[in-house]
C-alpha atoms as a PDB file:
ATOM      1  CA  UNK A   1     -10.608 -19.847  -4.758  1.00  0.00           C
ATOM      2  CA  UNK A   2      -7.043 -18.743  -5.663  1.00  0.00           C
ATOM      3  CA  UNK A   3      -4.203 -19.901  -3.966  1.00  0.00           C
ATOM      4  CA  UNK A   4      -2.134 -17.492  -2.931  1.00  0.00           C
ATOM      5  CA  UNK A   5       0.999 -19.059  -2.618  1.00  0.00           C
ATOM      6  CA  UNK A   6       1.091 -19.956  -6.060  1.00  0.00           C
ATOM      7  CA  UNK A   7       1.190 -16.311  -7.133  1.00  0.00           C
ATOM      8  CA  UNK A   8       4.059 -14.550  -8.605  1.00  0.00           C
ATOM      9  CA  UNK A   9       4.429 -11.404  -6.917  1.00  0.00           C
ATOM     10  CA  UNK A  10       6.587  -8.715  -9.026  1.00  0.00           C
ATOM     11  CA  UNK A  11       7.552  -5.188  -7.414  1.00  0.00           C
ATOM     12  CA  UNK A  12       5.904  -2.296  -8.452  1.00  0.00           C
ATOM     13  CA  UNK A  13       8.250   0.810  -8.889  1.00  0.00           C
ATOM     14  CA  UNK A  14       6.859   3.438  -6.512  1.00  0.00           C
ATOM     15  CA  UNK A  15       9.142   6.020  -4.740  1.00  0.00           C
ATOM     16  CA  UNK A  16      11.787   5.341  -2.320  1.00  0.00           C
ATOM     17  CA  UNK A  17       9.790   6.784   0.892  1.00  0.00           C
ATOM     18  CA  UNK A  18       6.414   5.255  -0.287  1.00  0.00           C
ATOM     19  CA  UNK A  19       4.986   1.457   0.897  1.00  0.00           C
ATOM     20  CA  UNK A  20       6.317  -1.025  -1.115  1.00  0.00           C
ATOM     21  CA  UNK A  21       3.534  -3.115  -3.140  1.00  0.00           C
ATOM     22  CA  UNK A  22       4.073  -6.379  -5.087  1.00  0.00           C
ATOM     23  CA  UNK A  23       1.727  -7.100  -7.356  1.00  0.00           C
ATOM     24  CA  UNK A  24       0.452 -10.235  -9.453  1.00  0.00           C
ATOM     25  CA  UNK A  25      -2.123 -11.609 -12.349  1.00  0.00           C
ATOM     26  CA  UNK A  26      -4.069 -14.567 -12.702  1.00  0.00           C
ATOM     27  CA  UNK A  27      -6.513 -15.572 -14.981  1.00  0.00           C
ATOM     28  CA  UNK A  28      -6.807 -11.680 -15.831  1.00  0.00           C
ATOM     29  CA  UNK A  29      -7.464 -10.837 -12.288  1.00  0.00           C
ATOM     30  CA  UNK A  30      -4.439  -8.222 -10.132  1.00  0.00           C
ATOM     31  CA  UNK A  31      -3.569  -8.878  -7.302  1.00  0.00           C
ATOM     32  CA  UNK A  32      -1.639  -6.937  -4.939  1.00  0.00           C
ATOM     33  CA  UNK A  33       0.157  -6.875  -1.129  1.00  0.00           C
ATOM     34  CA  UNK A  34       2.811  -4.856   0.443  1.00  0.00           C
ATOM     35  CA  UNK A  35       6.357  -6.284   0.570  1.00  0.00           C
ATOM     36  CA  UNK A  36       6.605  -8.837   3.294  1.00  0.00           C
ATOM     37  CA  UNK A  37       3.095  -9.655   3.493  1.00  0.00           C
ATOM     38  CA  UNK A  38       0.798 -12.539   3.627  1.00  0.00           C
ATOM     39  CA  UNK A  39      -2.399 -10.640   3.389  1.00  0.00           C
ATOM     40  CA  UNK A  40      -3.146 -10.032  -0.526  1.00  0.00           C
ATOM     41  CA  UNK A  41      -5.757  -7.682  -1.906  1.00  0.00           C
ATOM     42  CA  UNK A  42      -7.775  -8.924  -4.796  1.00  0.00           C
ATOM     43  CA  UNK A  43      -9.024  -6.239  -7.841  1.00  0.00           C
ATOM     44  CA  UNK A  44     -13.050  -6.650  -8.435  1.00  0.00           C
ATOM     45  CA  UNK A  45     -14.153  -3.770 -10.631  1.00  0.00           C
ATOM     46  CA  UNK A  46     -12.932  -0.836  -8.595  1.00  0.00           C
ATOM     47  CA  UNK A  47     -12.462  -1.902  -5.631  1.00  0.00           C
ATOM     48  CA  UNK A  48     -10.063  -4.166  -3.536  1.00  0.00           C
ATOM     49  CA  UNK A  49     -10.973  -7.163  -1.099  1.00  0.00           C
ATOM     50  CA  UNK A  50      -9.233  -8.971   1.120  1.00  0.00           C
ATOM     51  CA  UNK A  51      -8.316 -12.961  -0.771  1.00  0.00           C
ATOM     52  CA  UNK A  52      -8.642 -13.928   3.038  1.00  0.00           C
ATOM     53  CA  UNK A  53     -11.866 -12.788   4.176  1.00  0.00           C
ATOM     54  CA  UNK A  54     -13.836 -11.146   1.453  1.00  0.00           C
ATOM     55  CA  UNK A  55     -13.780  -7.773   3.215  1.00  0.00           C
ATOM     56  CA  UNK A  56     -13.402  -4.558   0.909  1.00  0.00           C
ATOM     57  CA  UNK A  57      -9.990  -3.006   1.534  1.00  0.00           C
ATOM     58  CA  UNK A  58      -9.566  -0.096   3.249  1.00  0.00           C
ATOM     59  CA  UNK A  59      -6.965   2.982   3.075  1.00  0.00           C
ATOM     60  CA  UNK A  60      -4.746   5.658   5.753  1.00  0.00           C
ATOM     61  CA  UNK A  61      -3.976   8.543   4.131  1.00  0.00           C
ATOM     62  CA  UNK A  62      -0.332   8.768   5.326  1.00  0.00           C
ATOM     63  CA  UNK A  63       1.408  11.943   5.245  1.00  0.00           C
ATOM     64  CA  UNK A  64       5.085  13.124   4.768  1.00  0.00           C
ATOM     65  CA  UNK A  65       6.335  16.492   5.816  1.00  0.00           C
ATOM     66  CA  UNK A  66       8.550  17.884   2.586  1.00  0.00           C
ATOM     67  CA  UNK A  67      12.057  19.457   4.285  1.00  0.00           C
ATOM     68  CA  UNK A  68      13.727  20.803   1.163  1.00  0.00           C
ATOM     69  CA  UNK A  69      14.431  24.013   2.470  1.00  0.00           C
ATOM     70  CA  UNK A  70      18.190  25.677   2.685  1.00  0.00           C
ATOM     71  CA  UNK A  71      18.328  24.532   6.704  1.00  0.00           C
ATOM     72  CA  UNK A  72      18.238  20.728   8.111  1.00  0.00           C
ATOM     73  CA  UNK A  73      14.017  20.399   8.888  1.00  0.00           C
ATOM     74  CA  UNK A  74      13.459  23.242   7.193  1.00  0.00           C
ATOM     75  CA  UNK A  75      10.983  23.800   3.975  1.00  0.00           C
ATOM     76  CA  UNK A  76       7.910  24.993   2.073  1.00  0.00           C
ATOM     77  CA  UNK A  77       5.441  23.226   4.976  1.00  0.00           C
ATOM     78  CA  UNK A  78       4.271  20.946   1.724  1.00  0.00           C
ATOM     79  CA  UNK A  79       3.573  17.422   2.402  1.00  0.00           C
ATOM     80  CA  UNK A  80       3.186  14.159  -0.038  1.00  0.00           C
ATOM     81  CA  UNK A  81       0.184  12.142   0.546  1.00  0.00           C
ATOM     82  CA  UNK A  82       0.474   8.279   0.063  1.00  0.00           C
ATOM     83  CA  UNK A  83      -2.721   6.226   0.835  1.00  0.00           C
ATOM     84  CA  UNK A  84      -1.734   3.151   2.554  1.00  0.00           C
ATOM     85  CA  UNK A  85      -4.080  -0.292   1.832  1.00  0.00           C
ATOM     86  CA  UNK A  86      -5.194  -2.269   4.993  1.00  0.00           C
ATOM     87  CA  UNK A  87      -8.190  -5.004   5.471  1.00  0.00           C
ATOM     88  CA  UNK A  88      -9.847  -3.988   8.669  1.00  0.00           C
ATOM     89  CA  UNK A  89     -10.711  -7.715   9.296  1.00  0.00           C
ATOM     90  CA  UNK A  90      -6.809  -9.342   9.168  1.00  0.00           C
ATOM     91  CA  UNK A  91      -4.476  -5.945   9.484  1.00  0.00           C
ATOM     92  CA  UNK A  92      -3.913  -3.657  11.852  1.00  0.00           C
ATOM     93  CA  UNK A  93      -5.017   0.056  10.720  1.00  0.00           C
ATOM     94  CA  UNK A  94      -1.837   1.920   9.677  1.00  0.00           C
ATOM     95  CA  UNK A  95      -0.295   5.369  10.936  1.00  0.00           C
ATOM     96  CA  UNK A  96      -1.233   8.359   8.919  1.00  0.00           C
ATOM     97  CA  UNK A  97       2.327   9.665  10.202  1.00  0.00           C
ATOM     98  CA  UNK A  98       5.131   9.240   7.542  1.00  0.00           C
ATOM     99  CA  UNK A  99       8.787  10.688   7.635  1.00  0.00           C
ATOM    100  CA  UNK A 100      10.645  13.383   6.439  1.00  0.00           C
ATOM    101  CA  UNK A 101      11.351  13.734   2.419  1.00  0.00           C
END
Protein backbone atom coordinates (compact mmCIF):
# COMPACT_ATOMS: atom_id res chain seq x y z
CA UNK A 1 0.00 0.00 0.00
CA UNK A 2 1.21 3.54 -0.85
CA UNK A 3 1.44 6.10 1.53
CA UNK A 4 -0.04 8.96 0.62
CA UNK A 5 1.57 11.45 2.51
CA UNK A 6 4.75 10.71 1.11
CA UNK A 7 3.60 11.78 -2.36
CA UNK A 8 4.67 14.79 -4.18
CA UNK A 9 1.75 16.39 -5.51
CA UNK A 10 2.58 18.92 -8.55
CA UNK A 11 -0.31 21.19 -10.13
CA UNK A 12 -1.62 20.39 -13.27
CA UNK A 13 -2.26 23.49 -15.57
CA UNK A 14 -5.98 23.39 -16.35
CA UNK A 15 -8.05 26.62 -16.90
CA UNK A 16 -8.71 29.26 -14.48
CA UNK A 17 -12.62 28.35 -13.93
CA UNK A 18 -11.93 24.53 -14.00
CA UNK A 19 -11.20 22.18 -10.56
CA UNK A 20 -7.86 22.33 -9.67
CA UNK A 21 -6.02 18.75 -9.73
CA UNK A 22 -2.54 17.92 -8.32
CA UNK A 23 -1.13 15.14 -9.53
CA UNK A 24 1.81 12.63 -8.59
CA UNK A 25 4.00 9.33 -9.71
CA UNK A 26 5.29 6.53 -7.95
CA UNK A 27 6.83 3.56 -8.96
CA UNK A 28 5.25 4.38 -12.53
CA UNK A 29 1.84 4.59 -11.11
CA UNK A 30 -0.31 8.58 -11.33
CA UNK A 31 -1.86 9.63 -8.95
CA UNK A 32 -4.15 12.42 -8.69
CA UNK A 33 -6.56 14.72 -6.12
CA UNK A 34 -8.05 18.09 -6.30
CA UNK A 35 -6.25 20.98 -4.56
CA UNK A 36 -6.87 20.84 -0.87
CA UNK A 37 -7.67 17.33 -0.67
CA UNK A 38 -6.91 14.30 1.29
CA UNK A 39 -8.78 11.86 -0.82
CA UNK A 40 -6.33 10.74 -3.82
CA UNK A 41 -7.38 8.81 -6.89
CA UNK A 42 -5.10 6.08 -8.02
CA UNK A 43 -4.62 5.27 -12.17
CA UNK A 44 -5.21 1.28 -12.84
CA UNK A 45 -5.44 0.81 -16.59
CA UNK A 46 -8.25 3.19 -17.42
CA UNK A 47 -9.80 3.76 -14.69
CA UNK A 48 -9.42 5.63 -11.28
CA UNK A 49 -9.94 4.22 -7.61
CA UNK A 50 -10.10 5.63 -4.58
CA UNK A 51 -6.15 4.94 -2.51
CA UNK A 52 -8.67 4.93 0.53
CA UNK A 53 -11.19 2.45 -0.16
CA UNK A 54 -10.61 0.69 -3.41
CA UNK A 55 -13.82 2.08 -4.92
CA UNK A 56 -13.69 3.08 -8.76
CA UNK A 57 -13.95 6.86 -9.05
CA UNK A 58 -16.75 8.44 -10.18
CA UNK A 59 -17.49 11.82 -12.26
CA UNK A 60 -20.33 15.16 -12.33
CA UNK A 61 -20.43 16.53 -15.44
CA UNK A 62 -20.33 20.20 -14.31
CA UNK A 63 -21.47 22.81 -16.54
CA UNK A 64 -20.59 26.55 -17.18
CA UNK A 65 -22.86 28.95 -18.94
CA UNK A 66 -20.44 30.95 -21.66
CA UNK A 67 -21.51 34.99 -21.28
CA UNK A 68 -19.32 36.49 -23.98
CA UNK A 69 -21.88 38.36 -25.55
CA UNK A 70 -21.77 42.44 -26.12
CA UNK A 71 -24.20 42.84 -22.74
CA UNK A 72 -23.22 41.78 -18.95
CA UNK A 73 -24.97 37.85 -18.87
CA UNK A 74 -25.40 37.95 -22.20
CA UNK A 75 -24.01 35.30 -25.00
CA UNK A 76 -24.16 32.50 -27.57
CA UNK A 77 -26.21 30.09 -24.80
CA UNK A 78 -22.81 27.77 -25.22
CA UNK A 79 -21.61 26.11 -22.19
CA UNK A 80 -18.05 24.34 -21.23
CA UNK A 81 -18.33 20.99 -19.78
CA UNK A 82 -15.74 19.97 -17.05
CA UNK A 83 -16.21 16.46 -15.48
CA UNK A 84 -15.53 16.69 -11.89
CA UNK A 85 -13.82 13.29 -10.04
CA UNK A 86 -15.52 12.13 -6.74
CA UNK A 87 -15.32 8.54 -4.80
CA UNK A 88 -18.88 7.81 -3.88
CA UNK A 89 -17.58 5.93 -0.75
CA UNK A 90 -15.35 9.05 1.04
CA UNK A 91 -16.73 12.35 -1.03
CA UNK A 92 -19.65 13.97 -1.25
CA UNK A 93 -21.17 13.93 -4.99
CA UNK A 94 -20.39 17.33 -6.58
CA UNK A 95 -22.78 20.05 -8.23
CA UNK A 96 -23.16 19.79 -11.92
CA UNK A 97 -23.75 23.74 -11.59
CA UNK A 98 -20.58 25.81 -12.46
CA UNK A 99 -20.30 29.70 -12.95
CA UNK A 100 -20.27 32.10 -15.48
CA UNK A 101 -17.14 32.24 -18.12
Amino acid sequence: MVDKTKLEFKAMTLPSWAQQMEVAEDGGVRYERKKGSNVVYALNGKDYSCLDCGTTILAVDRTHSIHDGLFPLSGSGEVAHEPIPYCPKCEKKPSSNGGFL
